[in-house]
Protein backbone atom coordinates (compact mmCIF):
# COMPACT_ATOMS: atom_id res chain seq x y z
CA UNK A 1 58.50 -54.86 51.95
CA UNK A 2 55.45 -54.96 50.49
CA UNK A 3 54.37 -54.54 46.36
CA UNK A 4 50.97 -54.45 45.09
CA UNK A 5 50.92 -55.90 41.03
CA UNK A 6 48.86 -55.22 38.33
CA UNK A 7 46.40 -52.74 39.51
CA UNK A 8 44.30 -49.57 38.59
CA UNK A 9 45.37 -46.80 40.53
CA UNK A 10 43.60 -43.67 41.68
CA UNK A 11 46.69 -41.56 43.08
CA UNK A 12 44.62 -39.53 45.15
CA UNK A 13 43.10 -36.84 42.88
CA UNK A 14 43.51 -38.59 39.11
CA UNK A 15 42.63 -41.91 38.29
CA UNK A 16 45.97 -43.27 36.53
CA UNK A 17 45.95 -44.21 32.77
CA UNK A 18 47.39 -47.98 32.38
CA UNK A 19 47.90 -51.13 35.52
CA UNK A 20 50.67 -50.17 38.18
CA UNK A 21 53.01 -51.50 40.71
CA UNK A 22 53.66 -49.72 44.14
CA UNK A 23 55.92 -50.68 46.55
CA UNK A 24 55.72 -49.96 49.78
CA UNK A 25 58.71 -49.89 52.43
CA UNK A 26 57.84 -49.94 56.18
CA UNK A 27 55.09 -47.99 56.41
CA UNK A 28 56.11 -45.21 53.31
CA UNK A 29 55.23 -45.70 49.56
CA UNK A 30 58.53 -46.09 48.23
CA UNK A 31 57.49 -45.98 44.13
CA UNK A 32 55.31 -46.24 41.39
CA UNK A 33 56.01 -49.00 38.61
CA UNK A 34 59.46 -49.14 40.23
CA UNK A 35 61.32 -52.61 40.45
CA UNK A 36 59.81 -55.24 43.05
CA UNK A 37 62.82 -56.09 45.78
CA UNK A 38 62.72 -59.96 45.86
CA UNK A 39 62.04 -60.37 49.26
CA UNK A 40 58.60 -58.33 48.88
CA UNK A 41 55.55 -59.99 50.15
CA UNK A 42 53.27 -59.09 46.23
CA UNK A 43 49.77 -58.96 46.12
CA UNK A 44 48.24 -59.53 42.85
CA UNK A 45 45.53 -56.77 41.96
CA UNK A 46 44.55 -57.49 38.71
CA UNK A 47 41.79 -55.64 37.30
CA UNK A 48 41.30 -54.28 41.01
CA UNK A 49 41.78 -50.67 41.73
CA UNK A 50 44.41 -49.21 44.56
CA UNK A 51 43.83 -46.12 46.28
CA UNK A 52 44.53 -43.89 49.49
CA UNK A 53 42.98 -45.12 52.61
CA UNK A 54 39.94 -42.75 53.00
CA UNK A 55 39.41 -39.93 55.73
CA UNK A 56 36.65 -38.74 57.09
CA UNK A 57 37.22 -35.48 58.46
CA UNK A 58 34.26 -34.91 60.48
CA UNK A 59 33.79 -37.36 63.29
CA UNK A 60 32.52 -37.50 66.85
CA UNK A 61 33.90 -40.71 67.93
CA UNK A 62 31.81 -41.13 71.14
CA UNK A 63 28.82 -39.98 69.67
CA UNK A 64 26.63 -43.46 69.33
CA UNK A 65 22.96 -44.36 70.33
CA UNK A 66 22.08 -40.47 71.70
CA UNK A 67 18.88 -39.48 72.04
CA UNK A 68 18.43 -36.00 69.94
CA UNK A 69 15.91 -34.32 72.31
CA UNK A 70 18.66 -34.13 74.95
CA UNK A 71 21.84 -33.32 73.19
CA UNK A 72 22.47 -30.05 75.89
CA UNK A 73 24.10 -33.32 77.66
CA UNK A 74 26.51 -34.87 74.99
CA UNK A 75 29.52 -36.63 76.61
CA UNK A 76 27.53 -37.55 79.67
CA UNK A 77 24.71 -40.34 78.17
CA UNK A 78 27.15 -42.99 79.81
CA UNK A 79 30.04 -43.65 82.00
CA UNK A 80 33.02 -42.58 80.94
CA UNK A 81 34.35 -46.04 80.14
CA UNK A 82 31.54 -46.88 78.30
CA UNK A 83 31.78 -43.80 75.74
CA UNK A 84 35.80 -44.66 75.40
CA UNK A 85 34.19 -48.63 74.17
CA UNK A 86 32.42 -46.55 71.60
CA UNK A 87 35.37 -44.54 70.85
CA UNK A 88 37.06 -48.32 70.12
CA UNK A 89 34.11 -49.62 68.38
CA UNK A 90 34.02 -46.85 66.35
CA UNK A 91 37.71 -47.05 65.15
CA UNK A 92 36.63 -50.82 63.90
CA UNK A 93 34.01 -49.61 61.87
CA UNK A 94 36.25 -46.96 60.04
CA UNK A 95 38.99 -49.99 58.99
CA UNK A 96 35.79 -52.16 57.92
CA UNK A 97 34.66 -49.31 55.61
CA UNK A 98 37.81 -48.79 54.16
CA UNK A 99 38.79 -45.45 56.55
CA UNK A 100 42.30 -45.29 57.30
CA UNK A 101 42.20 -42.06 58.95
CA UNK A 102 39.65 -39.62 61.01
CA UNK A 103 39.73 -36.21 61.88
CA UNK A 104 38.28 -35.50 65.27
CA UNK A 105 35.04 -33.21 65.52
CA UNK A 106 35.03 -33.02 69.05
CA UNK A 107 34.59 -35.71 71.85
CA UNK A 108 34.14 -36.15 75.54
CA UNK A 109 36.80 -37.32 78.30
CA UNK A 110 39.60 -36.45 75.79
CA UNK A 111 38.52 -39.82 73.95
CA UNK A 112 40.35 -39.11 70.41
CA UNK A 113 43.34 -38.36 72.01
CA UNK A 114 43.79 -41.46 74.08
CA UNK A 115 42.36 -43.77 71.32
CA UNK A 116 45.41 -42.00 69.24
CA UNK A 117 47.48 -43.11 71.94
CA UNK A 118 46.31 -46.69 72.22
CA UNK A 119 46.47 -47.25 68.53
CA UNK A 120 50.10 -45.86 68.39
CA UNK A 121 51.43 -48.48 71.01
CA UNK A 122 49.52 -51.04 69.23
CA UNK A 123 46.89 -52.07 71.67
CA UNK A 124 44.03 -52.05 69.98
CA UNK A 125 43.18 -51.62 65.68
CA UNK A 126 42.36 -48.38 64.29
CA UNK A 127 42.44 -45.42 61.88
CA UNK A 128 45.44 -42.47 61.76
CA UNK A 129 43.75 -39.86 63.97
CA UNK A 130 44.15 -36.07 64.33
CA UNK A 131 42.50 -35.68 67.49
CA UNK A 132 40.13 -33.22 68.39
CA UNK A 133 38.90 -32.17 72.25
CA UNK A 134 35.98 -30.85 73.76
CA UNK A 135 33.54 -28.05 72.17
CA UNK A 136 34.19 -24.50 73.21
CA UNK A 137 32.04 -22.36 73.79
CA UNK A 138 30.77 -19.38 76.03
CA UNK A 139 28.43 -18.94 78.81
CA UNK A 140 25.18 -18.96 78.03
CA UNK A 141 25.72 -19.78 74.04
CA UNK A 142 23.76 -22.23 72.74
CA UNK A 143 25.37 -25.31 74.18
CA UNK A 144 25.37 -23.76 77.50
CA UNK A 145 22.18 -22.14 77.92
CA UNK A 146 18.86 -22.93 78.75
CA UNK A 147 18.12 -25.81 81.44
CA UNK A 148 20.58 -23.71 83.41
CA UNK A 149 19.22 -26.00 87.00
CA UNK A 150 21.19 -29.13 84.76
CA UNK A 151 24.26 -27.82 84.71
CA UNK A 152 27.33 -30.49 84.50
CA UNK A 153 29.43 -31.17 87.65
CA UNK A 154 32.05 -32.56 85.29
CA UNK A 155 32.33 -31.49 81.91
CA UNK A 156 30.91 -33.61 78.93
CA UNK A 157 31.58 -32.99 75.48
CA UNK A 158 30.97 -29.20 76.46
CA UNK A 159 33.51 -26.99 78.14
CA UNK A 160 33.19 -22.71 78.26
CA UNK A 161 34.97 -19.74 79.59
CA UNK A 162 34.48 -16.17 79.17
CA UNK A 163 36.81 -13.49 77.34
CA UNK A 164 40.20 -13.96 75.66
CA UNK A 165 42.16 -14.89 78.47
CA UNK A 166 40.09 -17.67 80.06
CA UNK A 167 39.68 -18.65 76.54
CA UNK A 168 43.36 -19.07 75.81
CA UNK A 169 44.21 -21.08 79.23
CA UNK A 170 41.12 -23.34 78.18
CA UNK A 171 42.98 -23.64 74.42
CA UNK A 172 45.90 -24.72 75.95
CA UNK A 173 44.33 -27.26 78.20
CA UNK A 174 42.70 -29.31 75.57
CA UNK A 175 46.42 -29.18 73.17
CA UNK A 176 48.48 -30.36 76.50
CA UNK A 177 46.20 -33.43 77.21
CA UNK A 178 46.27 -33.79 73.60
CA UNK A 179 43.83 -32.25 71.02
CA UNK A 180 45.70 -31.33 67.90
CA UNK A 181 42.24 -29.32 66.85
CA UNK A 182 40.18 -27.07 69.04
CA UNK A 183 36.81 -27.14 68.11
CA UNK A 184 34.64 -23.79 68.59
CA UNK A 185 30.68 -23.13 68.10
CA UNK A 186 31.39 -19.83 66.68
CA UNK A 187 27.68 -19.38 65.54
CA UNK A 188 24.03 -21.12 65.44
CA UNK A 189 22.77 -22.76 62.32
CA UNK A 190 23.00 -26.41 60.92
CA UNK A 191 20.30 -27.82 62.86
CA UNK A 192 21.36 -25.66 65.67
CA UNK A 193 18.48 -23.19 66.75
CA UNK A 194 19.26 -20.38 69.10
CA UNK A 195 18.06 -16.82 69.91
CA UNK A 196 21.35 -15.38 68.29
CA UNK A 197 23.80 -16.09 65.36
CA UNK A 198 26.91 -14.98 67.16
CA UNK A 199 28.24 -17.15 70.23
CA UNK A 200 31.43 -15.67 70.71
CA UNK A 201 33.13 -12.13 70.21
CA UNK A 202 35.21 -11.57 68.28
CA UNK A 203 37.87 -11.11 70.34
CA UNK A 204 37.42 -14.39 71.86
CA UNK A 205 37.43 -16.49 68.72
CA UNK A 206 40.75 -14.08 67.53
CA UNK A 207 42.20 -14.99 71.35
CA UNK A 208 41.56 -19.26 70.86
CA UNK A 209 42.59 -19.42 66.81
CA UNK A 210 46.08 -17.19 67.48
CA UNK A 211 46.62 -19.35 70.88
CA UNK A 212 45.87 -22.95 68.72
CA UNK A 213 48.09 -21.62 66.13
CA UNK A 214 50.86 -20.43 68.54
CA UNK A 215 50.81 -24.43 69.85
CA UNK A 216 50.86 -25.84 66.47
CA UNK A 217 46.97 -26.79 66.49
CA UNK A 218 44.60 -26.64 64.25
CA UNK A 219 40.94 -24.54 64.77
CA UNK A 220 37.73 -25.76 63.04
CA UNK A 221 34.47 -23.95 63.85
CA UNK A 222 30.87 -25.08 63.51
CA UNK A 223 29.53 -21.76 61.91
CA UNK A 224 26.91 -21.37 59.90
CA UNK A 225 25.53 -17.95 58.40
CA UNK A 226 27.71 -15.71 55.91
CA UNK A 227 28.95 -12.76 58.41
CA UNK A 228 30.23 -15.29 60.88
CA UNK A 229 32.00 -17.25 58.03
CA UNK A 230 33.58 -14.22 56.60
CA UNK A 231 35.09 -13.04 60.51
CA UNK A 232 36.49 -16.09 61.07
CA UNK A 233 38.14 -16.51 58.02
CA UNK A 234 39.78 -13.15 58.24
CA UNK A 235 40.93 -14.41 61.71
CA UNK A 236 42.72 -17.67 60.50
CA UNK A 237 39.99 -20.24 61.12
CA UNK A 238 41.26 -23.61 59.82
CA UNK A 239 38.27 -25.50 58.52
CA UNK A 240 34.24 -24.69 58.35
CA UNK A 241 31.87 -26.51 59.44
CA UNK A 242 28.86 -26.68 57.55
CA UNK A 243 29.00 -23.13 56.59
CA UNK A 244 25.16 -22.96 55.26
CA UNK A 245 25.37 -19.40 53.45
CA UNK A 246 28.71 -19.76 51.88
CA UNK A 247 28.78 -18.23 48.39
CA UNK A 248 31.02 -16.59 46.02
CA UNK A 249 32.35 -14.13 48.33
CA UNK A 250 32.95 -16.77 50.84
CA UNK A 251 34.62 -19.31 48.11
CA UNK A 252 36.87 -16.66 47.34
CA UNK A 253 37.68 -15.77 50.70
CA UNK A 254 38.35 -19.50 51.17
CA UNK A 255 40.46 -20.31 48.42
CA UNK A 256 42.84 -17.27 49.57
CA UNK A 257 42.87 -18.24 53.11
CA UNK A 258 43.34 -22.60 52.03
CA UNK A 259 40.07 -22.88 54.16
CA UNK A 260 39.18 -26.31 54.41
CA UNK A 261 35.32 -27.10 54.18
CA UNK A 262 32.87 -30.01 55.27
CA UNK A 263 29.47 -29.33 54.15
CA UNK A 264 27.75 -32.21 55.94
CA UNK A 265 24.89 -32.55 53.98
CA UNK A 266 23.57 -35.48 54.92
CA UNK A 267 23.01 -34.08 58.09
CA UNK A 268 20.20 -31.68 56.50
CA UNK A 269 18.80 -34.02 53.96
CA UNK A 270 18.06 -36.45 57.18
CA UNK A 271 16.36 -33.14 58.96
CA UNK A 272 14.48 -32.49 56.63
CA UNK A 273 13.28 -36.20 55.32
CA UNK A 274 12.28 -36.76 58.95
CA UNK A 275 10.51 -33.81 59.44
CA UNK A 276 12.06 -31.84 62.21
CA UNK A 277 13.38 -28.90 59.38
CA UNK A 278 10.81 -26.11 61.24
CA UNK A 279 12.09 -27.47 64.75
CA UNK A 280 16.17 -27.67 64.21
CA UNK A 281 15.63 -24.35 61.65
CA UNK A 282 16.69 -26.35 58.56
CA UNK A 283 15.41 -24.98 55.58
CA UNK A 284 14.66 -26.75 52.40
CA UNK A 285 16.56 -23.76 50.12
CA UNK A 286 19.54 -23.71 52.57
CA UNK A 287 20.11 -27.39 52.12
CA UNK A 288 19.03 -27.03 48.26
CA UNK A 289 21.77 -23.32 48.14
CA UNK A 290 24.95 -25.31 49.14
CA UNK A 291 23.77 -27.97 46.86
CA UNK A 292 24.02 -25.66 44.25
CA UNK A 293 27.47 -23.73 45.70
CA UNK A 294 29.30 -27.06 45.89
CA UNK A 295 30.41 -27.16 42.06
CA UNK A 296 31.27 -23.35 42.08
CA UNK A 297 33.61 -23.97 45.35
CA UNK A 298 35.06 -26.90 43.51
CA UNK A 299 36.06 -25.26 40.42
CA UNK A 300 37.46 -22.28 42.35
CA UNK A 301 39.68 -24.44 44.72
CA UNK A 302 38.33 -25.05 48.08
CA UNK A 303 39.49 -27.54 50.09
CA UNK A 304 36.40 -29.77 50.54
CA UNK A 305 36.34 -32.38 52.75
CA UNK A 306 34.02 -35.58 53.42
CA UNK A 307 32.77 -36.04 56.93
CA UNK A 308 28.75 -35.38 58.75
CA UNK A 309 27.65 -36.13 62.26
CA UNK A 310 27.55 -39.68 62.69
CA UNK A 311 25.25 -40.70 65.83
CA UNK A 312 23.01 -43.25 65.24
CA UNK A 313 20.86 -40.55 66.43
CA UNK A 314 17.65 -41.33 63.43
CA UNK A 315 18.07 -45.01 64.52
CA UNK A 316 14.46 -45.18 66.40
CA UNK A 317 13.37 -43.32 63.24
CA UNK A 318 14.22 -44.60 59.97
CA UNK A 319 14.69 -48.49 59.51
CA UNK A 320 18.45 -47.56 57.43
CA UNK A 321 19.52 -44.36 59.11
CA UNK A 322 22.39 -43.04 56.88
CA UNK A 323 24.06 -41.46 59.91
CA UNK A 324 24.61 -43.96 62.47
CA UNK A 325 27.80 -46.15 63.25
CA UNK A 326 27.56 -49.14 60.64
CA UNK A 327 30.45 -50.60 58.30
CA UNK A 328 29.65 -48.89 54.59
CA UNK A 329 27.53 -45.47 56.17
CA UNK A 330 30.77 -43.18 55.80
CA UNK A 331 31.36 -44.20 52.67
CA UNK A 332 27.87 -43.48 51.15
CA UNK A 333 28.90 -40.00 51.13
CA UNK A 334 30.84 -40.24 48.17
CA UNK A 335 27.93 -41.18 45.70
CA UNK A 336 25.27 -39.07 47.54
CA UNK A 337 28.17 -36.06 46.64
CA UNK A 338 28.84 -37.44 43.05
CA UNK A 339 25.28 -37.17 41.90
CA UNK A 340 25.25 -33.35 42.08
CA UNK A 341 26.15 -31.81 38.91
CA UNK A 342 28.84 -30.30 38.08
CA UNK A 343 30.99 -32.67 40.20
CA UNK A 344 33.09 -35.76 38.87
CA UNK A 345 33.40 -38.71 40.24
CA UNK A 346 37.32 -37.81 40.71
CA UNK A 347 36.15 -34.49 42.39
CA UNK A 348 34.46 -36.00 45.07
CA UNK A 349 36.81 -38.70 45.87
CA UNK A 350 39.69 -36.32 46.35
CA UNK A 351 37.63 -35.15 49.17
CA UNK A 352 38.15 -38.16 51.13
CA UNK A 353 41.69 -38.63 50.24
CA UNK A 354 44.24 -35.84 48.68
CA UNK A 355 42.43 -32.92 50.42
CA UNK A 356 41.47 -34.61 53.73
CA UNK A 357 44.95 -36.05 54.16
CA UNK A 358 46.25 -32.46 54.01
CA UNK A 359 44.27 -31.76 57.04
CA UNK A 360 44.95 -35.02 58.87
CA UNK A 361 48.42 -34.59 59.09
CA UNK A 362 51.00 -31.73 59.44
CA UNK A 363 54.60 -31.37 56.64
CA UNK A 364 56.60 -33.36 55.90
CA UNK A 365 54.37 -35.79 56.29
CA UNK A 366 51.97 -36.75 53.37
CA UNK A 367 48.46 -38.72 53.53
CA UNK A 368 45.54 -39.28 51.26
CA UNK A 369 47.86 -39.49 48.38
CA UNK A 370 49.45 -42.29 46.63
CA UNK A 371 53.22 -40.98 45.18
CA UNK A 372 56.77 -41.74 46.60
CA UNK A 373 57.51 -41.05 50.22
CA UNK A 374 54.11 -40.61 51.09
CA UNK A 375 52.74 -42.47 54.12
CA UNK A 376 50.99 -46.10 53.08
CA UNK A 377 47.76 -45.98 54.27
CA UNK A 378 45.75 -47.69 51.27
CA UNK A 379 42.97 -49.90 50.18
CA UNK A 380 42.07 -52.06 47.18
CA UNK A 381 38.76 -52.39 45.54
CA UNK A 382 37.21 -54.56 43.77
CA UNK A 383 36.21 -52.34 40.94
CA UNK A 384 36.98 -48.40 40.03
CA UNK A 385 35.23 -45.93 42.17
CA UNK A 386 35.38 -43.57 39.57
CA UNK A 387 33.14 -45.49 37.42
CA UNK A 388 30.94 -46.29 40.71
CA UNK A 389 31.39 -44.59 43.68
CA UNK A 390 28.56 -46.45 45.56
CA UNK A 391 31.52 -49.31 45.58
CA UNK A 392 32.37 -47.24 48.68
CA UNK A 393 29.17 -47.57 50.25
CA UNK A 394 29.53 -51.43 49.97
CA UNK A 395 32.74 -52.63 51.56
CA UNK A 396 31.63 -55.72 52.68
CA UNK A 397 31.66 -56.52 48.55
CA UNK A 398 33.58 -54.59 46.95
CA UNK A 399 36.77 -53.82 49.50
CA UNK A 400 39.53 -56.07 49.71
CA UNK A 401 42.26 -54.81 51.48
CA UNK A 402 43.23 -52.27 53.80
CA UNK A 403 46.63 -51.03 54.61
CA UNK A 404 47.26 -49.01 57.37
CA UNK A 405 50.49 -47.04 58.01
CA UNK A 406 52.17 -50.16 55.73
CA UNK A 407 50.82 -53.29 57.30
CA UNK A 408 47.60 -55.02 56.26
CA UNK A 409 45.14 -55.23 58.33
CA UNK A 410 42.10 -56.07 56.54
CA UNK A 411 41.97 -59.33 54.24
CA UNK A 412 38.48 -60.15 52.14
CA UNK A 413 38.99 -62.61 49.35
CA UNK A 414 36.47 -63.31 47.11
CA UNK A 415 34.52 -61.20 44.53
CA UNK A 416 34.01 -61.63 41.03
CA UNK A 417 37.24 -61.55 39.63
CA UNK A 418 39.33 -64.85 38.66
CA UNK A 419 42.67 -63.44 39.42
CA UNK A 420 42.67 -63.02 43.43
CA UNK A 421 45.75 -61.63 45.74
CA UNK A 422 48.20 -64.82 45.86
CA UNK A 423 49.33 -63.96 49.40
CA UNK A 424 46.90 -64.32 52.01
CA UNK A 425 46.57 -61.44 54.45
CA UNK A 426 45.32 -61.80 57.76
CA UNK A 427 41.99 -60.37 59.14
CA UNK A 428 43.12 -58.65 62.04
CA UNK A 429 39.28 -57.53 62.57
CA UNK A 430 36.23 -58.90 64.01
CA UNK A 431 32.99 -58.02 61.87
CA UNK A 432 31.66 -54.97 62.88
CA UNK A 433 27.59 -54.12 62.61
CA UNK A 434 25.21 -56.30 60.16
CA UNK A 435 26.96 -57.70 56.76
């Protein structure tokens, strides 16, 4: 048993009024201010603040080091061994930032599913995962066509078929060697150039979301303009990606469906910082429009969710490239998100824990929240996000625990504060990326 003393809590969408004890039993929060068993291993908090482990629910775990100009051949940069040492590495640097949990954004060689499985029988350190498989897509769409004479042998992180049916046996492919989410280009957009906005019919995206659904998987779509959004909606679509022209309609559209949403932002802002906005069809007002929808989808109830492309792929182009693979980059998300107005502080981190650990995980089971019989995946900070959520972008500061599935993993004593945990966790983690 495990109890955690004297400490701020945010529960997951509220910041807590008052210090609190939770207990945790195996790997489940058992209560809240509820008497500490005696034989309960108690870590002293005080004036530190405990929250859900955070989520980021946008990730391509293989994607690391790529070179931009020839991203037609994703999943194939390196041996397949290699990209699965990535996949690991990658898990590392989510428990050093404070991520307890991931959900999948597609992947080559079925990489999310078998890290899932290696972290499950305890082989090597890593986040809760909802895996995700390959993208789907059609022949000739825009992550099949062009340099045609280049065409894979194997597949990388790109598979296609044609028409419902060969659509639904590739669907159930990718769920039976293990993807819980099928991932679908559904339209151009985001960075994503191509000579049309539609990549798939309509009866081909209705075929793979009923077929996911029919399996008990989930179906997230990069899709970017406003007729695309609206069609898949109305067809059952899980989560948007990007989503560049949502507006009121959309939102409402969302908020009756439970769409989840990832925006991705910083994505864009990179784009267009760097200069390539005319060349990847990024516009300045697009980026600046969902900006500006982000309160209005906030207040109305979307489900937003934290999560962008990480890829190292600016590295050879900006000295500090927000996007690539280093412990504190996910986490700068939350302030970049905070400093829009119109959203709190509260707002954003809810993204990254209450809403995101409804996606990560099917009922019963509860995530991203911190109440009785709700799974224990937590961290503890030194300081309250919701004062300053840059404390998120600075783990190798500011976070001093992490608790995954009820077990600490993650030990770093020191800070500022006199009163320190009186029980000693171990650092089950080597240092990942520059302190």
């Amino acid at each position: 048993m495990l109890a955690i003393t004297e400490a701020k809590v945010f529960d997951g969408r509220k910041l807590l009024p008052g210090r609190h004890t939770v207990t945790v039993e195996a790997n489940t929060i058992t209560a809240i201010d509820g008497p500490v068993p005696a034989e309960s291993t108690v870590i002293d908090a005080s004036g530190m603040t405990l929250m859900p482990g955070l989520i980021t629910s946008h990730l391509h775990s293989d994607f690391f080091k790529f070179n931009i100009a020839d991203s037609d051949r994703l999943g194939k940069e390196r041996p397949p061994g290699v990209l699965m040492a990535i996949g690991v590495r990658t898990c590392r640097v989510l428990l050093e930032s404070g991520f307890t949990g991931y959900a999948g954004a597609s992947c080559s060689n079925d990489i999310d599913a078998q890290l899932k499985m290696a972290i499950e029988e305890d082989i090597i350190p890593g986040p809760r995962i909802r895996a995700c498989g390959h993208h789907i897509g059609t022949t000739g769409d825009m992550n099949n066509g062009g340099r045609w004479w280049k065409a894979y042998q194997t597949p990388g992180t790109d598979i296609c078929a044609d028409g419902p049916d060969a659509l639904r046996t590739l669907v159930r492919q990718e769920i039976n060697r293990g993807a819980e989410t099928i991932k679908i280009f559904a339209s151009a957009g985001h960075g994503q150039p191509h000579r049309t906005t539609r990549n798939m019919s309509r009866s081909e995206i209705a075929s793979i979301i009923e077929t996911a659904h029919e399996r008990g998987a989930k179906v997230r779509a990069h899709v970017a303009d406003k007729a695309m959004i609206m069609e898949c909606i109305e067809l059952g679509l899980d989560v948007v990606d990007h989503g560049d022209e949502i507006d009121d309609e959309v939102i409402a559209a969302m908020v009756e469906a439970g769409t989840f949403w990832v925006p991705s932002l910083i994505f864009l802002r990179c784009v267009l910082e760097l200069g390539y906005g005319d060349s990847m069809g990024v516009r300045p007002e697009q980026y600046e429009h969902v900006r500006t929808v982000l309160p209005a989808a906030q207040a109305a109830g979307v489900r937003i969710l934290i999560g962008d492309d990480y890829s190292g792929v600016f590295r050879d182009l900006i000295e500090d490239d927000p996007l690539d693979h280093q412990v504190g980059n996910y986490g700068r998300e939350f302030a970049y998100y905070g400093q829009i107005d119109g959203l709190t502080p509260q707002d954003v981190l809810s993204w990254g824990t209450h809403n995101a650990g409804q996606f990560l995980v099917d009922p019963p089971a509860r995530v991203g929240v911190i109440e009785p019989g709700a799974l224990a995946d937590l961290i503890i900070l030194d300081g309250d996000p919701t004062e300053d959520l840059s404390l998120l972008a600075r783990p190798r500061q500011a976070l001093r625990a992490v608790i995954r599935d009820g077990v600490p993993v993650l030990n770093r004593p020191g800070g500022n504060h006199s009163e320190r945990p009186h029980t000693e966790l171990d650092n089950l983690l080597a240092p990942v990326g520059p302190s």
